[in-house]
Protein backbone atom coordinates (compact mmCIF):
# COMPACT_ATOMS: atom_id res chain seq x y z
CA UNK A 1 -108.45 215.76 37.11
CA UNK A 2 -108.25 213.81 40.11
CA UNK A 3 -110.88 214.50 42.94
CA UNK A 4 -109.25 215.82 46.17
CA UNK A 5 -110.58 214.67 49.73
CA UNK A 6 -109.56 216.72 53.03
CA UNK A 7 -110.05 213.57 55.43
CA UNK A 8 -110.51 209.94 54.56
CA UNK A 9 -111.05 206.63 56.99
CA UNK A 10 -108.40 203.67 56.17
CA UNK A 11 -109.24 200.18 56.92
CA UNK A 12 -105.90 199.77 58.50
CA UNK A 13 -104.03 196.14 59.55
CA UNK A 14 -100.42 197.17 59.71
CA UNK A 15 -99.78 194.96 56.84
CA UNK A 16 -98.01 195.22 53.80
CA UNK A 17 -101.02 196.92 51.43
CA UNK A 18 -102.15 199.08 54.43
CA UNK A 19 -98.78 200.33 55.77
CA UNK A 20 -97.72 201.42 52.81
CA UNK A 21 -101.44 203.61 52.09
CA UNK A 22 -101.06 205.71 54.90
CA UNK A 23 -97.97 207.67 52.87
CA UNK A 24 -99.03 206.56 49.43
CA UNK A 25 -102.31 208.63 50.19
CA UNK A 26 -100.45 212.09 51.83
CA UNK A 27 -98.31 211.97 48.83
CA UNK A 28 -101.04 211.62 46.02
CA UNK A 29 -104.27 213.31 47.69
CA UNK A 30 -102.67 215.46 50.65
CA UNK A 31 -105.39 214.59 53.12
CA UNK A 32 -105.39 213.44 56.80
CA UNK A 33 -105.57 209.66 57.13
CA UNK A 34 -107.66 208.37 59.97
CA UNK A 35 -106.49 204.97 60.32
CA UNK A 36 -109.32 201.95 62.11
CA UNK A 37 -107.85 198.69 62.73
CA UNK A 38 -110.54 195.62 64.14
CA UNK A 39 -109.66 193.24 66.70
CA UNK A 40 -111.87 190.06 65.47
CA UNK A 41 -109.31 188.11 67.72
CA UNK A 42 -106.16 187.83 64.90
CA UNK A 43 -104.22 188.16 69.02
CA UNK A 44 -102.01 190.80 70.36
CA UNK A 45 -98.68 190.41 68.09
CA UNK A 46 -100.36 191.82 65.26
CA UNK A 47 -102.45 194.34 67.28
CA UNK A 48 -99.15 195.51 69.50
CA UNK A 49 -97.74 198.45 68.55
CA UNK A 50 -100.32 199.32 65.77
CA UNK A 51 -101.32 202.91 66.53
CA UNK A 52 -98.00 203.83 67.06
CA UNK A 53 -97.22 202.44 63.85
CA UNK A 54 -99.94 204.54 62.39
CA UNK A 55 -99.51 207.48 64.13
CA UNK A 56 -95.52 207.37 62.88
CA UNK A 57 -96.41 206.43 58.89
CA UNK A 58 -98.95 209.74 58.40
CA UNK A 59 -102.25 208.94 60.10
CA UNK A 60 -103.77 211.47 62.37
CA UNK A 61 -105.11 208.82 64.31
CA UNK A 62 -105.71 204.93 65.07
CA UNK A 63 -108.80 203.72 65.91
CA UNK A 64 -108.57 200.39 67.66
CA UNK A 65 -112.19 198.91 67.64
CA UNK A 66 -112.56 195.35 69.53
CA UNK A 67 -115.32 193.86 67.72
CA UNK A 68 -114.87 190.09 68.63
CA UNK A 69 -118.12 189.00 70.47
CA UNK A 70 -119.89 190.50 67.85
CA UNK A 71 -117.86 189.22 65.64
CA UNK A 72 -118.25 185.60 66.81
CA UNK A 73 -121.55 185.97 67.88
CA UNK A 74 -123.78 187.65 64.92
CA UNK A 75 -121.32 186.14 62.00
CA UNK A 76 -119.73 183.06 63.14
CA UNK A 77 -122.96 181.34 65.28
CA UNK A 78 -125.41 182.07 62.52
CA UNK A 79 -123.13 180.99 59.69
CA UNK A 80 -122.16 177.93 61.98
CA UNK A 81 -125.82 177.27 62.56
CA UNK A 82 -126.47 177.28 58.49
CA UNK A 83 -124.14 174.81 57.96
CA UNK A 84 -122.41 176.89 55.14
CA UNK A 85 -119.12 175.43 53.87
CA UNK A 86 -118.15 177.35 50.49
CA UNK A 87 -117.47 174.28 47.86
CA UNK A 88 -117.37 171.99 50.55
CA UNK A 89 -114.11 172.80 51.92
CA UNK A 90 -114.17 176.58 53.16
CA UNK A 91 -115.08 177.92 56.54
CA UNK A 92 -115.60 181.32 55.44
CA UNK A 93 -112.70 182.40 57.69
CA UNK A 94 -112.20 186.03 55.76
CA UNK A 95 -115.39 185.76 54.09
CA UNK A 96 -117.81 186.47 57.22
CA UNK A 97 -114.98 189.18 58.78
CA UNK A 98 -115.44 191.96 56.20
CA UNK A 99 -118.78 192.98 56.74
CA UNK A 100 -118.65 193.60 60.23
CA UNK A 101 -115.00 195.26 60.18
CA UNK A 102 -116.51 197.78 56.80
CA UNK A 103 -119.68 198.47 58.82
CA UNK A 104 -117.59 199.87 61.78
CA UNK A 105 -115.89 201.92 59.17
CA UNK A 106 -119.05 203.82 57.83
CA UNK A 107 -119.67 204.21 61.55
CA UNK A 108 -116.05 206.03 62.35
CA UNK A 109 -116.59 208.16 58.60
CA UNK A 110 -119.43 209.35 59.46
CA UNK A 111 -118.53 210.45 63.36
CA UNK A 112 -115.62 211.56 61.64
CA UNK A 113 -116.67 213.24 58.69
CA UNK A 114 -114.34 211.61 56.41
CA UNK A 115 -114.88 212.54 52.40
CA UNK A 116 -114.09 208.67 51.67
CA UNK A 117 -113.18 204.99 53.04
CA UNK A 118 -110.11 203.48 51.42
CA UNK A 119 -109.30 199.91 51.47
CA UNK A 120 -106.16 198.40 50.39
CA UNK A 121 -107.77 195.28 48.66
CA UNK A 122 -106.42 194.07 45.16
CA UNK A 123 -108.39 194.13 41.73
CA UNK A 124 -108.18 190.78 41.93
CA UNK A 125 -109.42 189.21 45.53
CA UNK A 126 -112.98 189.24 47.14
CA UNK A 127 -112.36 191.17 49.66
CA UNK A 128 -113.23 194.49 47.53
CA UNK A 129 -116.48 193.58 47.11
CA UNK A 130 -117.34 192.57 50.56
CA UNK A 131 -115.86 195.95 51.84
CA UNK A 132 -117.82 197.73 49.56
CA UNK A 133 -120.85 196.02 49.31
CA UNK A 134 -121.45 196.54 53.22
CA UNK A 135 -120.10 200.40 52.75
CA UNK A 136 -123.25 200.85 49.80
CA UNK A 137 -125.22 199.05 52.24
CA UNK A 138 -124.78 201.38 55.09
CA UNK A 139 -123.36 204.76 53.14
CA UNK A 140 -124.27 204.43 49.77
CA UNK A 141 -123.80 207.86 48.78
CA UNK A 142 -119.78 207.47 50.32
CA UNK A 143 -116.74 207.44 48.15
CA UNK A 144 -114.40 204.84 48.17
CA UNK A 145 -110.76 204.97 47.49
CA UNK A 146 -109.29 201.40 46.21
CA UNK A 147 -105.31 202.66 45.35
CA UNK A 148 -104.53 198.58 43.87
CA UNK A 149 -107.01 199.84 41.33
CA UNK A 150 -104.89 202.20 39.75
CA UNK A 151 -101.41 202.76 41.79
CA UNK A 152 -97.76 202.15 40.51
CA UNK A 153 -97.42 199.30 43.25
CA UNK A 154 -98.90 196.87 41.41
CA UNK A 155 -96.80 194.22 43.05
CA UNK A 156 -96.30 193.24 46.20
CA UNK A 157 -92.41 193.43 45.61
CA UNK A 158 -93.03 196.66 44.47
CA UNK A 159 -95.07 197.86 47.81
CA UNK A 160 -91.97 196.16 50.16
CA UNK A 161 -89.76 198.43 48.11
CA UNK A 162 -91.23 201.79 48.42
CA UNK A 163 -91.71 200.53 52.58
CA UNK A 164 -88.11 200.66 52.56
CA UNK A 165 -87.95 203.77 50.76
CA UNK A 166 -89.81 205.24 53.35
CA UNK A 167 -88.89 203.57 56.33
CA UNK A 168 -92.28 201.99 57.19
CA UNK A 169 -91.66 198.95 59.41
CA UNK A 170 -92.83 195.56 58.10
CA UNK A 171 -93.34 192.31 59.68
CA UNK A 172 -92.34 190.31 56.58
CA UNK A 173 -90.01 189.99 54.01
CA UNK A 174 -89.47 189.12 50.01
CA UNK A 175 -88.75 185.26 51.60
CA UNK A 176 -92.05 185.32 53.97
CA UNK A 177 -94.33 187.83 51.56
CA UNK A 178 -97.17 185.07 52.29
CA UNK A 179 -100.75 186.95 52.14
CA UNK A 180 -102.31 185.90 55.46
CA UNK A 181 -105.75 187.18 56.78
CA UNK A 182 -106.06 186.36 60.56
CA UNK A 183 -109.09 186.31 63.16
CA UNK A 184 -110.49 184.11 66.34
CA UNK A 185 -111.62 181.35 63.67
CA UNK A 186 -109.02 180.67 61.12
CA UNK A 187 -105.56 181.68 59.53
CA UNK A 188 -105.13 181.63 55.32
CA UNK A 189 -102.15 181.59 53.40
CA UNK A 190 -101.74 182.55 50.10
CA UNK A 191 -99.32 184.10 47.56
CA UNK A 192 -95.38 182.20 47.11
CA UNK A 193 -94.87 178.94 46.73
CA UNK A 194 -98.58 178.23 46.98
CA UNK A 195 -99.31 180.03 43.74
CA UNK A 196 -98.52 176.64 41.98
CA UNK A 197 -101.01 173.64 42.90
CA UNK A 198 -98.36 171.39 42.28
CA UNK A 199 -96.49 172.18 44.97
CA UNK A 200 -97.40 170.79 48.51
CA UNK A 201 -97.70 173.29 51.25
CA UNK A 202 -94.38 174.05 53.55
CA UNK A 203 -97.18 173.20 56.33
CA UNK A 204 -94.21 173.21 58.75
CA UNK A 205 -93.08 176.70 57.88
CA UNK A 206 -96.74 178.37 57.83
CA UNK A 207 -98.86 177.14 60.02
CA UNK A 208 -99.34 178.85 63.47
CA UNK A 209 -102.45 177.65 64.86
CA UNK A 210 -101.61 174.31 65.08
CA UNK A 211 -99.09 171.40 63.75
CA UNK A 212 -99.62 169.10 61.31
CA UNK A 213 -100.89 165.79 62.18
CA UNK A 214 -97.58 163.85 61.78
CA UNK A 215 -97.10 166.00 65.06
CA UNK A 216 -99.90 165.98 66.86
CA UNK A 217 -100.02 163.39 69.93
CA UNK A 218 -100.17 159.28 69.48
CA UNK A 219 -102.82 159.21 71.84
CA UNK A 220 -106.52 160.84 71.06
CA UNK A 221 -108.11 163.64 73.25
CA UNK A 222 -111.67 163.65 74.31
CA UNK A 223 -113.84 166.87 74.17
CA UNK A 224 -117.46 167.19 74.83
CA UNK A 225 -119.35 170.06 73.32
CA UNK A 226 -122.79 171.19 74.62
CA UNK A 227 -125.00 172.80 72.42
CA UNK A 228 -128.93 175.23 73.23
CA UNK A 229 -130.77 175.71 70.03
CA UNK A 230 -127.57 175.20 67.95
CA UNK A 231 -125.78 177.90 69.47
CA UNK A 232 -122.21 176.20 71.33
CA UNK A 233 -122.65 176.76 75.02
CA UNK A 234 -120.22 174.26 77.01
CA UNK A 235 -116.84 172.29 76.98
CA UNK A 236 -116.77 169.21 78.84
CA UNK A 237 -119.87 170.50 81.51
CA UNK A 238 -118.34 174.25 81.48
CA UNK A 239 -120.44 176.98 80.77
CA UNK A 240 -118.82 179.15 78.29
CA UNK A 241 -119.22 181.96 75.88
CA UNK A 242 -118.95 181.23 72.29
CA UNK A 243 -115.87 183.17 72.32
CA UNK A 244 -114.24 181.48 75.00
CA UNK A 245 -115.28 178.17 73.40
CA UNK A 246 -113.59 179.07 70.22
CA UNK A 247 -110.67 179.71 72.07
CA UNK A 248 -110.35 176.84 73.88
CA UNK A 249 -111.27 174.36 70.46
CA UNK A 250 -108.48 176.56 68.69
CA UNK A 251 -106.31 174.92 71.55
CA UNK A 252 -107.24 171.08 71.31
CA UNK A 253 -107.78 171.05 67.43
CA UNK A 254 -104.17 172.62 66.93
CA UNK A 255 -102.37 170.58 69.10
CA UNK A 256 -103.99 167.87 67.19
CA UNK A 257 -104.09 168.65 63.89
CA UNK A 258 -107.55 169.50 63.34
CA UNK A 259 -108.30 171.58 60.69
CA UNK A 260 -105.69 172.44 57.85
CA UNK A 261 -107.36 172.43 54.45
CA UNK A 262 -105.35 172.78 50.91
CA UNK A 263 -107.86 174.35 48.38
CA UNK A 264 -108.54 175.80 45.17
CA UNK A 265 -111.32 177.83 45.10
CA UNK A 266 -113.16 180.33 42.68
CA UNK A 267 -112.95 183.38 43.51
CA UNK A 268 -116.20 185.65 42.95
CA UNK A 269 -114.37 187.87 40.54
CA UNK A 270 -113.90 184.36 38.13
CA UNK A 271 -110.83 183.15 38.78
CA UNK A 272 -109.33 179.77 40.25
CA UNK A 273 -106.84 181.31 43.70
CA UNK A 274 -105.32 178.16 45.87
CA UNK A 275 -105.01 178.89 49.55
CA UNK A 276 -104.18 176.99 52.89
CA UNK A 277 -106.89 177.50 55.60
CA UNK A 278 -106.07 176.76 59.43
CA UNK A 279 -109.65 176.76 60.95
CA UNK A 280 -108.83 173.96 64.20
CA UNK A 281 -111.71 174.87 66.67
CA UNK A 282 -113.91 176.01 63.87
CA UNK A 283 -113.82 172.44 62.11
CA UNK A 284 -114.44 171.40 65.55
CA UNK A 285 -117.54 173.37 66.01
CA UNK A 286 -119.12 172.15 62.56
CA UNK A 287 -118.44 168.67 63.24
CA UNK A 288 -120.44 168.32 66.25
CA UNK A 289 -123.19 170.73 64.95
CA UNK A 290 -123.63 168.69 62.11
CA UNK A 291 -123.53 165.34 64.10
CA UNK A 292 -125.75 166.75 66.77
CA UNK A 293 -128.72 167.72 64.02
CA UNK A 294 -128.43 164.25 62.55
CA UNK A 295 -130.27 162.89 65.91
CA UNK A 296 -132.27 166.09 66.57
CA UNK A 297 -134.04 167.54 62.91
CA UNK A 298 -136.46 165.24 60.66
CA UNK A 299 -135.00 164.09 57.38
CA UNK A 300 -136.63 166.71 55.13
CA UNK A 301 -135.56 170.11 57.18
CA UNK A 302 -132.59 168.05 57.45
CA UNK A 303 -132.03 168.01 53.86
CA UNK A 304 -133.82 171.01 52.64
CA UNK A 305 -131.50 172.62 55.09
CA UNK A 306 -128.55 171.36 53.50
CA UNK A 307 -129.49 172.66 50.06
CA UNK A 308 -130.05 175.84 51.61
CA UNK A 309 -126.82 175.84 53.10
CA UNK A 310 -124.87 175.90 49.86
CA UNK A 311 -126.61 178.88 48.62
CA UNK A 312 -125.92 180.57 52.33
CA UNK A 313 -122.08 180.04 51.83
CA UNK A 314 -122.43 181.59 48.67
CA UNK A 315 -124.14 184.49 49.72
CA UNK A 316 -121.77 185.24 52.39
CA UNK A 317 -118.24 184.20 50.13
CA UNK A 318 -119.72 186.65 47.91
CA UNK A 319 -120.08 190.22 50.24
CA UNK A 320 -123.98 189.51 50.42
CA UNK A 321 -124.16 189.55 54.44
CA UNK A 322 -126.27 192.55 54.80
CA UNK A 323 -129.28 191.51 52.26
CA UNK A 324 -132.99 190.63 52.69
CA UNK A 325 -131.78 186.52 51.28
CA UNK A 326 -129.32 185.98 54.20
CA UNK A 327 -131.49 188.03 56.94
CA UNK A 328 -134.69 185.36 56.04
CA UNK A 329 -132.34 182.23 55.45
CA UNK A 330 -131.08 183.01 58.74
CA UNK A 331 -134.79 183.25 60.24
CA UNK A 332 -135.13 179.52 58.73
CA UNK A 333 -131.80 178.51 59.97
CA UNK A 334 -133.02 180.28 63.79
CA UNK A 335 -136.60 178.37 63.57
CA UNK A 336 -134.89 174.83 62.37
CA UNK A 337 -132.31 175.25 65.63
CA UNK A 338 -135.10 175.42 68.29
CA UNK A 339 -134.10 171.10 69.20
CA UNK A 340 -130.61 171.51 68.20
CA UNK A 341 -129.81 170.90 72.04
CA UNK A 342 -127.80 168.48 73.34
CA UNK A 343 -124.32 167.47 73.78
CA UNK A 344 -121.55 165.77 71.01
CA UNK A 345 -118.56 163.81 72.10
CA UNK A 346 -115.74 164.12 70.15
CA UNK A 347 -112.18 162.37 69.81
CA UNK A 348 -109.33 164.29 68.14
CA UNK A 349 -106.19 162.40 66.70
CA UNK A 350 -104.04 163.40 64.15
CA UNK A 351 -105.91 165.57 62.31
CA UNK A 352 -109.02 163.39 62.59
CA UNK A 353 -112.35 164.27 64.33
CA UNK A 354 -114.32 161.22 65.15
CA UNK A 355 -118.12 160.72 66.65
CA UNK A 356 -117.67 158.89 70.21
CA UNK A 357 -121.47 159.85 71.29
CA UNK A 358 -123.99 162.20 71.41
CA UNK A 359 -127.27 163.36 73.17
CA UNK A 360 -130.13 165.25 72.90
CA UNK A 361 -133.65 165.43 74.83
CA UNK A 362 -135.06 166.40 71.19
CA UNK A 363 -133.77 163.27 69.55
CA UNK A 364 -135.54 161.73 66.73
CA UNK A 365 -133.63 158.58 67.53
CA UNK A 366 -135.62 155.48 68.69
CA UNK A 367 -133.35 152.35 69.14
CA UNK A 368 -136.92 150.58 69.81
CA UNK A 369 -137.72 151.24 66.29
CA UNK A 370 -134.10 151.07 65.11
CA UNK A 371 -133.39 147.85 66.68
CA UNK A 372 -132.10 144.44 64.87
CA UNK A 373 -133.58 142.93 67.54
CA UNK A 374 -136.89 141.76 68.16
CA UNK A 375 -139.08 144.68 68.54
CA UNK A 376 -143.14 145.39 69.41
CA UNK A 377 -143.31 149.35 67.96
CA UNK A 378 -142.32 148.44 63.85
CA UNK A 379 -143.92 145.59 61.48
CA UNK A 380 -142.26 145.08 58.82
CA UNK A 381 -144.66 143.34 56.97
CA UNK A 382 -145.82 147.25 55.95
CA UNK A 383 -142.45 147.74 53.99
CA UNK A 384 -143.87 145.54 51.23
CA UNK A 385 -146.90 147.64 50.83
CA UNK A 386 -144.46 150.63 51.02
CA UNK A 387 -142.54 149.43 48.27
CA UNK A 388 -145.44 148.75 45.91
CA UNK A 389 -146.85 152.11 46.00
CA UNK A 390 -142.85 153.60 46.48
CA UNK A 391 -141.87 151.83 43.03
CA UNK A 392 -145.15 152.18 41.20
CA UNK A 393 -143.66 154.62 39.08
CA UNK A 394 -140.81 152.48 37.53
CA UNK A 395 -143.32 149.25 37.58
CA UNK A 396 -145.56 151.16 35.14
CA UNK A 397 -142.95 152.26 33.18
CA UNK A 398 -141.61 148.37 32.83
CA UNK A 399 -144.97 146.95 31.34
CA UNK A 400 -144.75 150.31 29.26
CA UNK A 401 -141.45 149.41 27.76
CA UNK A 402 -142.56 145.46 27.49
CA UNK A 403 -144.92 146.74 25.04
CA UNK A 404 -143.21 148.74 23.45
CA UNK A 405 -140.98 145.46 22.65
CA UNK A 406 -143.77 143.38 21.92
């Protein structure tokens, strides 16, 4: 028999999956719907209109929670500050949105005292199991409703369908039916065309952050970003907060052509999903915080760091934001940042982003010592020394194998 709930909480977006809940779950379980949409900065035309929307498909009411400081400021910073690219390529657009947008949910369900959180996530995506990872985390004991698990619209053709069966507005069609996650720091496309690696992306048709490089200007643009203990403060001498900043990077790498990345990734649930991934001021952003801790950390916290970094994406690709690993990684990542201060000049053109200077009053950099030029600080004469006790190893190994010969 299946288990009846009087009142559950829906993480709502006014998309296709979520639109089509709202009545899917008064039909099937008779309950009131409380609907809780995030602003993580995806801008007003998906936001406008959305509690109406709600309100008109079944729920009782919309929550409309802006969470975008925090947002950019306890996910985006500390993953920026990590260094974490998942297989060298992702931003972690989606990946670093779910936990804070599920932990507002247990919040709402339990001021609200909601039987269950639903989700409209498929069987098939990641996004399951960092909803539900951070709902165990913070309600463990909470049920959780997953209707792609087990409905009859097991196709998004199907959902669009029973939409127009029941008159629930959509902002797509069967020609657009891309499956796009939006926020302040990226855009992805997936789904269509895209399904099919051998196709190239209809980059003029999808993108909306930006243009591809082909249209960005024939003449570079120049932006300097300012950095305190790895954390972006300041665009070309302005003060800013890391949400403004975004905002105005999300400008200049667009117009550009910063940004667009083709993929195929593996998905946590094992299996290969290709994507397109707008992410202009957050490519930005990486770029100079990577260039600015080549000058500013010592080659082994340097590289230890990068190590670490892999194992950071993973963590947070894979739902794992709210764990003891990522909480002390990100105490390393906080005590390695303490010179990451300075400021990175950057040129932009045509999709390219290009070192054109950088300083630091922490920099490890001595052009005294670096010099090709005749210098007082360095003798070389010590490198052969250096070298004899560097490449003892394979020397003894050499007369070894002579031997052995002999």
């Amino acid at each position: 028999m299946q288990k009846q709930y009087k009142k559950v909480v829906l993480a709502y977006s006014g998309g296709l999956d979520t639109s089509v809940i709202i009545p899917w779950l008064k039909e099937h379980y008779g309950c009131e719907v409380i609907a809780v949409a995030a602003n993580v900065g995806q801008g007003d035309f998906e936001l406008e209109g959305l509690e109406e929307k709600a309100i008109k498909t079944g729920a009782s009411k919309c929550y409309i929670e802006d969470l975008t400081k925090e947002f950019v400021e306890d996910f985006i910073v500390p993953t920026l500050k990590a260094g974490a690219v998942y297989e060298g390529k992702y931003l972690l657009g989606t990946s670093f949105a779910r936990p804070i947008i599920a932990k507002r949910l247990v919040e709402i369900a339990k001021k609200e005292g909601a039987d269950a959180i639903v989700h409209g996530c498929t069987g098939k995506g990641n996004d399951q199991v960092r909803f539900e990872l951070t709902i165990k985390a913070f309600a463990p004991t909470m049920d959780i409703i997953a209707p792609w698990r087990f409905w009859e619209l097991d196709s998004r053709e199907k959902e669009i369908a029973y939409a127009e069966e029941h008159n629930i507005p959509l902002k797509i069609n069967r020609e657009t039916n891309y499956s796009k996650d939006k926020n302040l720091w990226h855009l992805s496309h997936e789904g269509l065309d895209l399904e099919d690696p051998a196709n190239e992306p209809l980059y003029d048709q999808i993108l909306e952050m930006g243009v591809t490089p082909e249209k960005a200007p024939d003449v570079p643009t120049y932006v300097t970003i300012g950095f305190d203990k790895g954390t972006p403060v300041s665009v070309d001498g302005v003060k800013m907060t890391p949400v403004e900043i975004l905002t105005k990077l999300n400008e200049l790498g667009g117009a550009n052509g910063v940004g667009i990345v083709d993929m195929v990734e593996n998905r946590l649930v094992g299996m290969k999903s290709r994507g397109v991934y707008e992410t202009p001021g957050g490519s930005i952003l990486y770029f100079a915080h990577q260039s600015l801790e080549e000058i500013c950390l010592d080659k082994e916290t340097q590289h230890y760091k990068m190590q670490m970094a892999i194992k950071f994406s993973e963590l947070v690709y894979n739902g794992l934001w709210y764990t003891p690993l990522r909480e002390a990684m990100s105490a390393f990542v906080d005590s390695t940042q303490q010179t990451v201060t300075g400021e990175v000049k950057l040129k932009l053109y045509k999709g390219n982003i290009m070192n054109a200077g950088m300083t630091s009053p922490y920099s490890l950099y001595s052009e005294e010592i670096a010099t090709f030029g005749e210098d007082n600080v360095y003798d070389q004469a010590d490198s052969a020394g250096f070298i004899n006790l560097f490449g003892l190893p394979l020397k003894v190994k050499a007369l070894l194998d002579e031997k052995k010969i002999k």
